[in-house]
C-alpha atoms as a PDB file:
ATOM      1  CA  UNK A   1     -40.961  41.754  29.540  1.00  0.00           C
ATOM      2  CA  UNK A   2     -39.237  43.423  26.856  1.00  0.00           C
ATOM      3  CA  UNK A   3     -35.870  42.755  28.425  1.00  0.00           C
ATOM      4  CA  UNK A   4     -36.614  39.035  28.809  1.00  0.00           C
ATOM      5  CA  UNK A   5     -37.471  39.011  24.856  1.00  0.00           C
ATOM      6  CA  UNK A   6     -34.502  41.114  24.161  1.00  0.00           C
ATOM      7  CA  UNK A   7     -32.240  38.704  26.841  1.00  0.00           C
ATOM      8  CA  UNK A   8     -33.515  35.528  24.984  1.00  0.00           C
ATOM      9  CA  UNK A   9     -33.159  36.677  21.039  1.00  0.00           C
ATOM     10  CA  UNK A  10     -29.260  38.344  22.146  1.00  0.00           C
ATOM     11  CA  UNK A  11     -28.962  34.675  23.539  1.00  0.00           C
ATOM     12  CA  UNK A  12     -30.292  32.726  20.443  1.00  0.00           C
ATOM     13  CA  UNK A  13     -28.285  35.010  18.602  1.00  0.00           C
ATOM     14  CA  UNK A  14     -25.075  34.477  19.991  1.00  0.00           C
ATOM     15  CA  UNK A  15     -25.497  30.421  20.149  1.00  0.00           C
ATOM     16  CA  UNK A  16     -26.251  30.741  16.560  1.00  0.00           C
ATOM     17  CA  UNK A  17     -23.154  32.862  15.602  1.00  0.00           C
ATOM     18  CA  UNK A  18     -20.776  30.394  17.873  1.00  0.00           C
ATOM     19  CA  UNK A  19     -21.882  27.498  16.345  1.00  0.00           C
ATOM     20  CA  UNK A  20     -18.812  25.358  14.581  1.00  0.00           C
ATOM     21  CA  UNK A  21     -19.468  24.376  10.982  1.00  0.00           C
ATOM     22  CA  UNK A  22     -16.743  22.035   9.045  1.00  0.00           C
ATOM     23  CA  UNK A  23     -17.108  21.918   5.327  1.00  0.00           C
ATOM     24  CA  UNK A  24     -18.071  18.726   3.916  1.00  0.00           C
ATOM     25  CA  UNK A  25     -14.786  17.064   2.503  1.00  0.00           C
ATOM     26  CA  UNK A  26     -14.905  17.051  -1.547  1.00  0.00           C
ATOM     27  CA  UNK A  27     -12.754  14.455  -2.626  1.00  0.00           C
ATOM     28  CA  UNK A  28     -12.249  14.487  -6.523  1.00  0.00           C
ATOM     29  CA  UNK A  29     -12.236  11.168  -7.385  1.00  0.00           C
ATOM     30  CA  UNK A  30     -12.834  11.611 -10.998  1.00  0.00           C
ATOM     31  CA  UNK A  31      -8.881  13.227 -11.553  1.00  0.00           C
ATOM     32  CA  UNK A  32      -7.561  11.476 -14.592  1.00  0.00           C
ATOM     33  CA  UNK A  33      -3.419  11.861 -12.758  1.00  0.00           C
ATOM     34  CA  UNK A  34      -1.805   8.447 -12.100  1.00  0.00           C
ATOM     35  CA  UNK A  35      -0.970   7.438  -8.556  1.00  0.00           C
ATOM     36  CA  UNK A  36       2.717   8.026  -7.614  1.00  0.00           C
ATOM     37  CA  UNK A  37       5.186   5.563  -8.761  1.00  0.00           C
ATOM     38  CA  UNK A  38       5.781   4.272  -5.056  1.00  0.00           C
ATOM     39  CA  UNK A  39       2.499   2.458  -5.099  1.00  0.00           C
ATOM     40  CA  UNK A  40       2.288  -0.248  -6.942  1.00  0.00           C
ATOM     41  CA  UNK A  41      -0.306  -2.273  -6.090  1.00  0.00           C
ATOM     42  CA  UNK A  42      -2.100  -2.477  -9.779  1.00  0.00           C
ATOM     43  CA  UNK A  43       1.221  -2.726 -11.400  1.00  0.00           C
ATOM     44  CA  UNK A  44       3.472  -5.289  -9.773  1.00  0.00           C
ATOM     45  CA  UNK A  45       2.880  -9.082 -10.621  1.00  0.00           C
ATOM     46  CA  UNK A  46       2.652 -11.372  -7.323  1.00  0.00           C
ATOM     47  CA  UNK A  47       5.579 -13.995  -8.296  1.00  0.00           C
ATOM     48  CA  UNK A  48       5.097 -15.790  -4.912  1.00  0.00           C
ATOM     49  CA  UNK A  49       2.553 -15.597  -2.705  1.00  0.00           C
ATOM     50  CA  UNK A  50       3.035 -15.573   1.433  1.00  0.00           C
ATOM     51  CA  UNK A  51       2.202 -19.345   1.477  1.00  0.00           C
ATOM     52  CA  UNK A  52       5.308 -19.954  -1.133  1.00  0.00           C
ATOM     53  CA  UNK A  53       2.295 -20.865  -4.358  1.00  0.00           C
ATOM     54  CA  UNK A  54       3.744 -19.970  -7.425  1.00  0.00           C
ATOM     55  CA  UNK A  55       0.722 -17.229  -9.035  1.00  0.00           C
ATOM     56  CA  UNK A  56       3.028 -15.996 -12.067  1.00  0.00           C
ATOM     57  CA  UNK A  57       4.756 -18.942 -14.027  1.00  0.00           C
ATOM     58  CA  UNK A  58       7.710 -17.813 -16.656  1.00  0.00           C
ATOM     59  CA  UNK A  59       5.027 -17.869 -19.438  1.00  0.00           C
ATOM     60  CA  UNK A  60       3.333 -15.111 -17.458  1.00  0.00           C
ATOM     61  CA  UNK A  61       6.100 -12.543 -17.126  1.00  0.00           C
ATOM     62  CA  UNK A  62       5.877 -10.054 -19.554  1.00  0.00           C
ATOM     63  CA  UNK A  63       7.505 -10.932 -22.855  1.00  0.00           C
ATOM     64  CA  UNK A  64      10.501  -7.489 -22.358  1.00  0.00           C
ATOM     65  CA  UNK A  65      11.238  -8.740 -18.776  1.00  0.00           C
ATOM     66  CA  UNK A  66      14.668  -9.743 -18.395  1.00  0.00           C
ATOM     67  CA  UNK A  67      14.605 -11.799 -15.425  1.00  0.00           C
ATOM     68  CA  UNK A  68      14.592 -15.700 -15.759  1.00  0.00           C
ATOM     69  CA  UNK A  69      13.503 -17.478 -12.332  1.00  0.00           C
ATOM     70  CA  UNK A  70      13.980 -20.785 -10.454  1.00  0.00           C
ATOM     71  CA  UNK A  71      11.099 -21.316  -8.949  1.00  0.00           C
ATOM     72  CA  UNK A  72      12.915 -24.364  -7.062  1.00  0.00           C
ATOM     73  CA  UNK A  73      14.882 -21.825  -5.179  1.00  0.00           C
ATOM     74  CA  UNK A  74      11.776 -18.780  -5.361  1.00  0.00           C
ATOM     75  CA  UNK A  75       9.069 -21.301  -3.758  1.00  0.00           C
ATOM     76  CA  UNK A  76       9.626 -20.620  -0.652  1.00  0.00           C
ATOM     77  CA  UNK A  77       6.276 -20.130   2.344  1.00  0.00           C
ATOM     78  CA  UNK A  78       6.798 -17.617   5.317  1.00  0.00           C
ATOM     79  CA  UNK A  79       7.337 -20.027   8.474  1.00  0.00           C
ATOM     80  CA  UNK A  80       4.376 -20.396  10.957  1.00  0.00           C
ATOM     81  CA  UNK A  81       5.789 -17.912  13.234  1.00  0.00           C
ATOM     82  CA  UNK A  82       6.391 -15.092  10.587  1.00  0.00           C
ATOM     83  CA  UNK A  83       3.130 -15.673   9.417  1.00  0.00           C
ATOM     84  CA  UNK A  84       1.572 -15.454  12.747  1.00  0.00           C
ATOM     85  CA  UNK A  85       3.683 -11.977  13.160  1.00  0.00           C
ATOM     86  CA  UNK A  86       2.249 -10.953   9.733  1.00  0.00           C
ATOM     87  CA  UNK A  87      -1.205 -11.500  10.740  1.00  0.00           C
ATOM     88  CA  UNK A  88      -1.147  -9.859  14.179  1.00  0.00           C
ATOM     89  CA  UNK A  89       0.769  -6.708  13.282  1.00  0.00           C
ATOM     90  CA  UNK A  90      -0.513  -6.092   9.584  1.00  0.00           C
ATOM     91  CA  UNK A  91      -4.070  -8.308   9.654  1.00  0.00           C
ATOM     92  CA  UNK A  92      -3.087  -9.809   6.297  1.00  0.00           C
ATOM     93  CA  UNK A  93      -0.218 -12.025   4.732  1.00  0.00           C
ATOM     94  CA  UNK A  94       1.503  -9.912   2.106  1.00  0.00           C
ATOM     95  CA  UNK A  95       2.959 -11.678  -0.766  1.00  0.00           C
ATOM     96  CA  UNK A  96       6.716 -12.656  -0.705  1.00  0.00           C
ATOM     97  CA  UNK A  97       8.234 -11.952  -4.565  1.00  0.00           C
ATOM     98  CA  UNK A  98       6.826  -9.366  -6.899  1.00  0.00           C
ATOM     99  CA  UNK A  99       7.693  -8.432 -10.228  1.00  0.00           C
ATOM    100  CA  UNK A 100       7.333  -5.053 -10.961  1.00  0.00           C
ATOM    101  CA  UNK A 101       8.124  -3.429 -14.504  1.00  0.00           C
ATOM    102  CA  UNK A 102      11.145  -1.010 -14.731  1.00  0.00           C
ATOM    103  CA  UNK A 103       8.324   2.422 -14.611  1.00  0.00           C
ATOM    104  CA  UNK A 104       7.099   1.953 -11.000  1.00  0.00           C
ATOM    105  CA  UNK A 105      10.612   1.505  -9.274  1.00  0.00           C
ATOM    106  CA  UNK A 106      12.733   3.510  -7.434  1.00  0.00           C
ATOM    107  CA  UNK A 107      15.976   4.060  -5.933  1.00  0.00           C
ATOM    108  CA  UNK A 108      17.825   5.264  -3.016  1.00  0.00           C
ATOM    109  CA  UNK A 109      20.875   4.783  -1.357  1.00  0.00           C
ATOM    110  CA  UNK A 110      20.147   1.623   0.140  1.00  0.00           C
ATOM    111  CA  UNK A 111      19.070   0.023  -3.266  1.00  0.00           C
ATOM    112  CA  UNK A 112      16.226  -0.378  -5.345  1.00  0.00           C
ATOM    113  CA  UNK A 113      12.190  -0.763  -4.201  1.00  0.00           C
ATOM    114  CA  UNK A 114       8.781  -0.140  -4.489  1.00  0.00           C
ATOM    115  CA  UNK A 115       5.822  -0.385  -2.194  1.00  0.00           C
ATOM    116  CA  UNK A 116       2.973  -2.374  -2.552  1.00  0.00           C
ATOM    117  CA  UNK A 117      -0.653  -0.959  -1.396  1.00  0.00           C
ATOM    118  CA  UNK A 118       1.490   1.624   0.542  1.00  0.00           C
ATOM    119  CA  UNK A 119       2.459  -0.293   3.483  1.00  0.00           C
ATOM    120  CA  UNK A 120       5.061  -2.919   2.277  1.00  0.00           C
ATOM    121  CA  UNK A 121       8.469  -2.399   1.054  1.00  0.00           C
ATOM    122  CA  UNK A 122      10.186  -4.377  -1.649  1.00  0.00           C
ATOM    123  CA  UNK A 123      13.897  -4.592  -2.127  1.00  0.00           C
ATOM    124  CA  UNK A 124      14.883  -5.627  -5.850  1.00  0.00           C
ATOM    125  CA  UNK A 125      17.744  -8.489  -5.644  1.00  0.00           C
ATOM    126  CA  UNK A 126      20.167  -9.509  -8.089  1.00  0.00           C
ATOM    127  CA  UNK A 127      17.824 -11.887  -9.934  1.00  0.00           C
ATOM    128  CA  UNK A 128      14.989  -8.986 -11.067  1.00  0.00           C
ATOM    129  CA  UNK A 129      12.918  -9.875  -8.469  1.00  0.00           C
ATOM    130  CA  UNK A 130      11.406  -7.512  -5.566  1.00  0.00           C
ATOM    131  CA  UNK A 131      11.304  -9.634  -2.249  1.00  0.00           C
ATOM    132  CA  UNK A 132       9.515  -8.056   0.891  1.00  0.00           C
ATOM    133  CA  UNK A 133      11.763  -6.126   3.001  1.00  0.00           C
ATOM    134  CA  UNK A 134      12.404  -8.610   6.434  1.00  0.00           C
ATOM    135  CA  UNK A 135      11.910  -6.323   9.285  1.00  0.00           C
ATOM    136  CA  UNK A 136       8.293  -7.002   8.238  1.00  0.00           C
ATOM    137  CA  UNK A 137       8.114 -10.523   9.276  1.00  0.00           C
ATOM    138  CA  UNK A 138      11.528 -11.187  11.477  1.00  0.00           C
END
């Protein structure tokens, strides 16, 4: 009897020492540090959304921006089928032109971008303008 008591509390023992514990994750969301520069999703202005609707008019750019558009030429919708693509690989339409202040960009040897909500990247063309980069939607 004594072996069976001593058998079962060696066994309750050793279940109790091989048990896996994982420590609850602790994410600090109360950290006053910006995010990084490469996301920009509370700092660029949508110019033109993915249906070619103008959401920032020239009285809306910030007064230090440097970049005068034609909307005639910005205006411009993603086709059916790109926007199809868009919504099958990515479950959302991004936007097509951003404007993003001079802080939140960056470079590389390829040119000039930032990426919006961490997913999309925009190229900045010759008119101040970021446009989204087209191996997204071709």
């Amino acid at each position: 009897m004594k072996v069976l008591v001593l058998f079962v509390c060696s066994c309750l023992l050793f279940v109790a020492c091989h048990r896996k514990t994982v420590p609850a994750n602790h994410n600090n969301t109360t950290t006053t540090n910006p995010p990084p520069a490469s996301t920009v999703s509370g700092r660029a202005m949508i110019v033109i959304d993915g249906y070619g609707r103008v959401l920032t008019p020239n009285s809306q750019l910030p007064p230090d921006s440097t970049v005068h558009p034609d909307y005639k030429k910005l205006a411009r919708a993603f086709t059916p089928e790109q926007r199809t693509n868009l919504l099958y690989r990515f479950k959302t339409v991004p936007p097509r032109v951003l404007y993003v202040s001079g802080t939140y960009v960056q470079k590389s040897l390829r040119g000039t971008y930032c990426v919006y909500k961490k997913k999309f990247w925009y190229w900045k063309k010759a008119d101040g303008f970021f446009y989204l980069d087209e191996t997204y939607y071709k």
